[in-house]
N, C-alpha and C. Protein backbone atom coordinates (compact mmCIF):
# COMPACT_ATOMS: atom_id res chain seq x y z
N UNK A 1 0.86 -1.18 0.00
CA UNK A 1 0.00 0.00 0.00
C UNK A 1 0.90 1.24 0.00
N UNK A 2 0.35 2.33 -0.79
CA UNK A 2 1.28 2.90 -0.90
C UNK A 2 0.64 4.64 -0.36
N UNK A 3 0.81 5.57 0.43
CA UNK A 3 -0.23 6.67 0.35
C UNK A 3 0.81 7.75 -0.04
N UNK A 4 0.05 8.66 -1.13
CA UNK A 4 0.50 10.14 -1.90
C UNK A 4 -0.13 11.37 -1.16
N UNK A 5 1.59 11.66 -1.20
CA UNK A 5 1.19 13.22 -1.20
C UNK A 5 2.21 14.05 -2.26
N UNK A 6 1.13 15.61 -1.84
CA UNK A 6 1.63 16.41 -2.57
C UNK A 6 2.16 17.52 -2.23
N UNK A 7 3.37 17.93 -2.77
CA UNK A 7 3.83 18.88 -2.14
C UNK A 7 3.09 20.54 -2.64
N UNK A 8 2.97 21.23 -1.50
CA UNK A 8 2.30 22.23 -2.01
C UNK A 8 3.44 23.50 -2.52
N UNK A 9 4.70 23.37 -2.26
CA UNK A 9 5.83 24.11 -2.74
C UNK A 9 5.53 24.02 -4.38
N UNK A 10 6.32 24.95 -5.47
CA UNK A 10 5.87 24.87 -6.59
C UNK A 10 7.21 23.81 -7.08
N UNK A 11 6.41 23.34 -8.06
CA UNK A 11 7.53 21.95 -8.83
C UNK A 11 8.58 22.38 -9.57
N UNK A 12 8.83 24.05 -10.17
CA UNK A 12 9.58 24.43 -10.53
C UNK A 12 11.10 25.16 -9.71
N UNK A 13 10.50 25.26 -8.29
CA UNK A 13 11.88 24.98 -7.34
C UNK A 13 13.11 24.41 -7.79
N UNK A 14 14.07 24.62 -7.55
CA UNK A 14 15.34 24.01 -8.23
C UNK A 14 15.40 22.68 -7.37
N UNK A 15 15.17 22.64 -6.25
CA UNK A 15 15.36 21.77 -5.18
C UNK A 15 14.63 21.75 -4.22
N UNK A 16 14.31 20.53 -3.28
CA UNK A 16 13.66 20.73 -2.20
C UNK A 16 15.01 20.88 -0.49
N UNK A 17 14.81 22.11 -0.03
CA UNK A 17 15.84 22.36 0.92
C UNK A 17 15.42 21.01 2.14
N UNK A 18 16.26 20.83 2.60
CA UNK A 18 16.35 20.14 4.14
C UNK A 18 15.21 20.38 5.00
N UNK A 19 15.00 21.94 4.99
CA UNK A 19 14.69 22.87 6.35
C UNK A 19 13.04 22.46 5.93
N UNK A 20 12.74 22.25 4.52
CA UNK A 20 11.19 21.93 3.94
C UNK A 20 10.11 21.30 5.31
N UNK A 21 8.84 22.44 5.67
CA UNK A 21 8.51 22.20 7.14
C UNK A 21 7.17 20.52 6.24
N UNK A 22 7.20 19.87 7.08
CA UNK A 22 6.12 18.56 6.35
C UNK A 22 4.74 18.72 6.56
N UNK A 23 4.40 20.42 7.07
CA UNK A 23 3.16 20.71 7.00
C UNK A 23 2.41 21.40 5.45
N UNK A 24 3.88 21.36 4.78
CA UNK A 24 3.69 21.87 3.37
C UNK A 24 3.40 20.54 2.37
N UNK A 25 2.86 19.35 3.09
CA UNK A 25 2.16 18.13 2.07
C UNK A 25 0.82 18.26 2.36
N UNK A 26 0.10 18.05 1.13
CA UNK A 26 -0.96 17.12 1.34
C UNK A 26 -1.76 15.86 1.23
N UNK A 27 -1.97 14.94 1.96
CA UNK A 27 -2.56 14.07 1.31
C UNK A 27 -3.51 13.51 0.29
N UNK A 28 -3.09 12.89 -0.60
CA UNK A 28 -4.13 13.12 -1.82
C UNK A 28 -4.68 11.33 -2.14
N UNK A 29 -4.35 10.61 -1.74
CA UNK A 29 -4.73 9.36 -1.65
C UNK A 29 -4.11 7.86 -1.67
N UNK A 30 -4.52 6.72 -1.47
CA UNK A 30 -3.79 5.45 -1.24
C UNK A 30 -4.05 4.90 -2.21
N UNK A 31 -2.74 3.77 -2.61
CA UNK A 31 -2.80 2.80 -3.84
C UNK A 31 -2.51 1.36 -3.65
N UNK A 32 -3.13 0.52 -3.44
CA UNK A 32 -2.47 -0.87 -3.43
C UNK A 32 -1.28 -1.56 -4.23
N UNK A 33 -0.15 -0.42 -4.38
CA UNK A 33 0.89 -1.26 -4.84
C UNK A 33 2.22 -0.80 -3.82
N UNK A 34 3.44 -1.31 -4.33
CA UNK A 34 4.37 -0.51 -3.66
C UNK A 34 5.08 -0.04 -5.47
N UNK A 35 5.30 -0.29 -6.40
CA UNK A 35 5.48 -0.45 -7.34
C UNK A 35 5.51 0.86 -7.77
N UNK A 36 6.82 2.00 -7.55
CA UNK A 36 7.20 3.72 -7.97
C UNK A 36 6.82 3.51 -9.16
N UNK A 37 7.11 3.16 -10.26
CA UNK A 37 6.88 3.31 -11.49
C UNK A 37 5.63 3.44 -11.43
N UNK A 38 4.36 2.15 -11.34
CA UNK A 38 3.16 2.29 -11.61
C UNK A 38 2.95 3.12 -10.88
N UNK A 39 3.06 3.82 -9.47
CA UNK A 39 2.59 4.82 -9.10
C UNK A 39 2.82 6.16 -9.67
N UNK A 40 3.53 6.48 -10.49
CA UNK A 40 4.01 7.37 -11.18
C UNK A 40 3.34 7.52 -12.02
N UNK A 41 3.13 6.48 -13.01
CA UNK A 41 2.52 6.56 -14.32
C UNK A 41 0.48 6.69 -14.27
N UNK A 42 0.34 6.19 -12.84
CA UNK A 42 -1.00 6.09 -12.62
C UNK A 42 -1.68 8.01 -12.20
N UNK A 43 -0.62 8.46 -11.63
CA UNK A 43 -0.45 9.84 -11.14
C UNK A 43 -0.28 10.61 -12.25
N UNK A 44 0.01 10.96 -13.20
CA UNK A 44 0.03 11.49 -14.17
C UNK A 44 -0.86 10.93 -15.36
N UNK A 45 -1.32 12.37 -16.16
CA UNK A 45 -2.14 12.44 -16.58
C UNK A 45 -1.69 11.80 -18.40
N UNK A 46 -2.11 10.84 -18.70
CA UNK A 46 -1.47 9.85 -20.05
C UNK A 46 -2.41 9.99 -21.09
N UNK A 47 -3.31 8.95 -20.94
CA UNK A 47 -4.76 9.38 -22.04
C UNK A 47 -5.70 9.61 -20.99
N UNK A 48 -5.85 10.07 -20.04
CA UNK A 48 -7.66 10.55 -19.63
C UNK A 48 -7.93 9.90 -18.51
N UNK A 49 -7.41 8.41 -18.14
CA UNK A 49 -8.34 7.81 -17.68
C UNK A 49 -7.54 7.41 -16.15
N UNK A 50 -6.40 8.44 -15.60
CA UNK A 50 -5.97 8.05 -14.49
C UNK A 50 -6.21 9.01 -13.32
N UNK A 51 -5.72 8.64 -12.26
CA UNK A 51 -5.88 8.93 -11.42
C UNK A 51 -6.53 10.73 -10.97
N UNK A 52 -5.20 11.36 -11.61
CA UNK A 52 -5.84 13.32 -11.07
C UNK A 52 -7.28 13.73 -12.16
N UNK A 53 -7.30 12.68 -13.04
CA UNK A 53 -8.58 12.89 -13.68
C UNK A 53 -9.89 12.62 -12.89
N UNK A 54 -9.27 11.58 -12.14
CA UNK A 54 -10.92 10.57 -11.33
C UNK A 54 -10.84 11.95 -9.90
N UNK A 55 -9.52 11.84 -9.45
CA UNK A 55 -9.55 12.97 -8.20
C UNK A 55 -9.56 14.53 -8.42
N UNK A 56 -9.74 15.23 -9.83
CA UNK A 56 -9.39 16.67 -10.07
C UNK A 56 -8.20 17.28 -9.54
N UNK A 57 -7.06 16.84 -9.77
CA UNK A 57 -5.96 17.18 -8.92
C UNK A 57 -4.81 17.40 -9.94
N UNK A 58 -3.74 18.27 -9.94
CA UNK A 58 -2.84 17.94 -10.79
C UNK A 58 -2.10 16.75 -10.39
N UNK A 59 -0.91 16.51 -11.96
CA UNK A 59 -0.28 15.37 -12.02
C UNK A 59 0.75 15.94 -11.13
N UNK A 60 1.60 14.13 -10.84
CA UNK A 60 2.86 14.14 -9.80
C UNK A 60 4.24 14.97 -10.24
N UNK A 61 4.63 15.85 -9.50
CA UNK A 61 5.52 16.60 -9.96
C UNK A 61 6.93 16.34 -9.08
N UNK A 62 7.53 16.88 -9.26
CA UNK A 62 9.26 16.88 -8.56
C UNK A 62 8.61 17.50 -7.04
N UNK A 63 9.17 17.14 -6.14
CA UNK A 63 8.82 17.48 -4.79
C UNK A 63 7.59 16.17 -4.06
N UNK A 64 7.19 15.63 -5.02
CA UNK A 64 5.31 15.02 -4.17
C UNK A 64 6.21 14.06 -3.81
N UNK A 65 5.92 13.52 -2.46
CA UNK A 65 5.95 12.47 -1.66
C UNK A 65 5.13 11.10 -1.70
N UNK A 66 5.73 9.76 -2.17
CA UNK A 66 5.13 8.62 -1.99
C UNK A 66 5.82 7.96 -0.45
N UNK A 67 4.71 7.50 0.36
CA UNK A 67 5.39 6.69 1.42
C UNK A 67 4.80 4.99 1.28
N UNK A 68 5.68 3.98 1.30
CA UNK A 68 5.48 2.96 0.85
C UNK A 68 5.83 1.94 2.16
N UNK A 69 5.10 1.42 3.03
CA UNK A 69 5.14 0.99 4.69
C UNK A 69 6.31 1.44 4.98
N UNK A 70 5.95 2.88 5.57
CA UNK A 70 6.64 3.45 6.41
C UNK A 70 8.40 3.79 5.41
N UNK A 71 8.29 4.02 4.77
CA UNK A 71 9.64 4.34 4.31
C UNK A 71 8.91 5.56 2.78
N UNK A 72 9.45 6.66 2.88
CA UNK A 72 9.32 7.89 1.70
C UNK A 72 10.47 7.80 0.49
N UNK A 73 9.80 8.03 -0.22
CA UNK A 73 9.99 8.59 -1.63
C UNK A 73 9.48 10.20 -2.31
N UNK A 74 11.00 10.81 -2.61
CA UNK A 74 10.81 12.13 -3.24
C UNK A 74 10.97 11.82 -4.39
N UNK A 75 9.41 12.78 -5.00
CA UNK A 75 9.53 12.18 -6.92
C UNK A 75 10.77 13.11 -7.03
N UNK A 76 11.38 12.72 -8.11
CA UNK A 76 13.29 13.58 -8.13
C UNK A 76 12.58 13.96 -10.28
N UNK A 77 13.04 14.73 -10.53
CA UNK A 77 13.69 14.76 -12.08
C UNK A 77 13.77 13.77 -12.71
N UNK A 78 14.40 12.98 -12.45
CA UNK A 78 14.48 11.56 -12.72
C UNK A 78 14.58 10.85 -11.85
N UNK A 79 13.67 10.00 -11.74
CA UNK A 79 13.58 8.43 -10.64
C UNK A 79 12.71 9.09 -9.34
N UNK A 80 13.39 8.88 -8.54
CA UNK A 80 13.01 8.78 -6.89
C UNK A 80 14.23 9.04 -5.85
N UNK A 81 14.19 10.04 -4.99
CA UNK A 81 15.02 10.00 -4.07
C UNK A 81 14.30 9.51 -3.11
N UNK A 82 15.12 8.82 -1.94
CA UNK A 82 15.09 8.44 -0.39
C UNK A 82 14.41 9.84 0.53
N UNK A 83 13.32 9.88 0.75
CA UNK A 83 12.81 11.28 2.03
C UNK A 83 13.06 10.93 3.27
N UNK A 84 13.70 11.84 3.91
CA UNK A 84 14.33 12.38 5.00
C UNK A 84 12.74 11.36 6.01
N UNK A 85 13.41 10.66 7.08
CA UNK A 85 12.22 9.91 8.10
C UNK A 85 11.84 11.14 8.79
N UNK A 86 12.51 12.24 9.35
CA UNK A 86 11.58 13.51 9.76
C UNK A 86 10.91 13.75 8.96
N UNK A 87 10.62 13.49 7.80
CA UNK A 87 9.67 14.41 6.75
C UNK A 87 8.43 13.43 6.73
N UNK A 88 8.91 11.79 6.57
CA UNK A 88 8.07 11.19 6.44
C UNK A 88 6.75 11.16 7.72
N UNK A 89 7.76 10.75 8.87
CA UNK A 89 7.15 10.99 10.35
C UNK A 89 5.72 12.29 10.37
N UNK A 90 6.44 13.00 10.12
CA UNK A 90 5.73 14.67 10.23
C UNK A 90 4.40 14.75 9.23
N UNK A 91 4.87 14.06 7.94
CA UNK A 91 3.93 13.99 6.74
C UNK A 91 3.00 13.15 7.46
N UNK A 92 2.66 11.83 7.98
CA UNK A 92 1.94 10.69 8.46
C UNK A 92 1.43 11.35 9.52
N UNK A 93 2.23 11.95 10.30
CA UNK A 93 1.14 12.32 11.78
C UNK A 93 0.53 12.99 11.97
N UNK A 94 0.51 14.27 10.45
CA UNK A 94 -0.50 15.13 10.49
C UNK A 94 -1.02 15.71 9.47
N UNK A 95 -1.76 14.23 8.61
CA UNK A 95 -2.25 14.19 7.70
C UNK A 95 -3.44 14.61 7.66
N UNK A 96 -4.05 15.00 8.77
CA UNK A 96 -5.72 15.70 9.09
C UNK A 96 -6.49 14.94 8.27
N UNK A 97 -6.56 14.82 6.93
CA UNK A 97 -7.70 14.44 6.71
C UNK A 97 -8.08 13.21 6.20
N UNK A 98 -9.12 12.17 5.99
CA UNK A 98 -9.21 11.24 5.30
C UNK A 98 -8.69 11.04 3.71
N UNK A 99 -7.89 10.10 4.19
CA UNK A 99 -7.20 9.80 2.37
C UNK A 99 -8.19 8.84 1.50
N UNK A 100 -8.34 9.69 0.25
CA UNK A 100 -8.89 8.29 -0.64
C UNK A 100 -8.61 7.04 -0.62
N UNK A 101 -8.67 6.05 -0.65
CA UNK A 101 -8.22 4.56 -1.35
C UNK A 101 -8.94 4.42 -1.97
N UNK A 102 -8.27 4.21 -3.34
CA UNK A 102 -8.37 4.07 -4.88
C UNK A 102 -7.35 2.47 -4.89
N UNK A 103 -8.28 1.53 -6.19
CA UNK A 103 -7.34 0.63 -6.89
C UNK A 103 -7.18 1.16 -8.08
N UNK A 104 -6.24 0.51 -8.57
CA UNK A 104 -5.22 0.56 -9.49
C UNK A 104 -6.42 -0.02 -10.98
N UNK A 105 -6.31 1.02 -11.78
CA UNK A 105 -6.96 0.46 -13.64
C UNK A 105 -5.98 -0.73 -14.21
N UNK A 106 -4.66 -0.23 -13.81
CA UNK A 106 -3.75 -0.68 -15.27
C UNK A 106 -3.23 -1.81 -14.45
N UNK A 107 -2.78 -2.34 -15.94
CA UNK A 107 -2.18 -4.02 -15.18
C UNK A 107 -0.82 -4.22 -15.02
């Protein structure tokens, strides 16, 4: 299981600093995989029929946070970086609100 967030900093930032407070995510919903790629590709908008289409949300940008049991992922430029466990911690404990759970279309 995997739950997304998004960073509300803008995606055109050069970088995300250290000091980044984890009240600047939001939660945007859960996926039954652990699988970065498909979560990536399901998060962005391809032909029509994925995910920020069903939720009205934009697609995954540089900065959004995947946490995959208890361990984070920063979407990077290319691939995925490792997120800081303060960020993750902070992101999880004060997520306020109910997250979607959504399954997965694609195979």
């Amino acid at each position: 299981m995997a739950t997304i967030f998004y960073s509300k900093r803008s995606p055109f930032e050069p970088k995300l600093y250290p000091g980044v407070l984890y009240t600047s995510y939001d939660p945007i919903c859960e996926l039954p995989t652990d699988d970065l790629e498909v979560i990536f590709r399901e998060m962005n908008v391809v032909d029509g029929r994925e995910i920020p289409i069903t939720l009205r949300v934009r697609s995954m940008s540089v900065g959004d946070l995947v946490v995959v049991n208890g361990k984070g992922y920063l979407c990077a430029g290319s691939g995925w970086e490792p997120a800081p466990e303060t960020l993750v911690g902070g992101v999880l404990s004060d997520a306020g609100k109910p997250i979607p759970r959504l399954d997965l279309r694609c195979q």
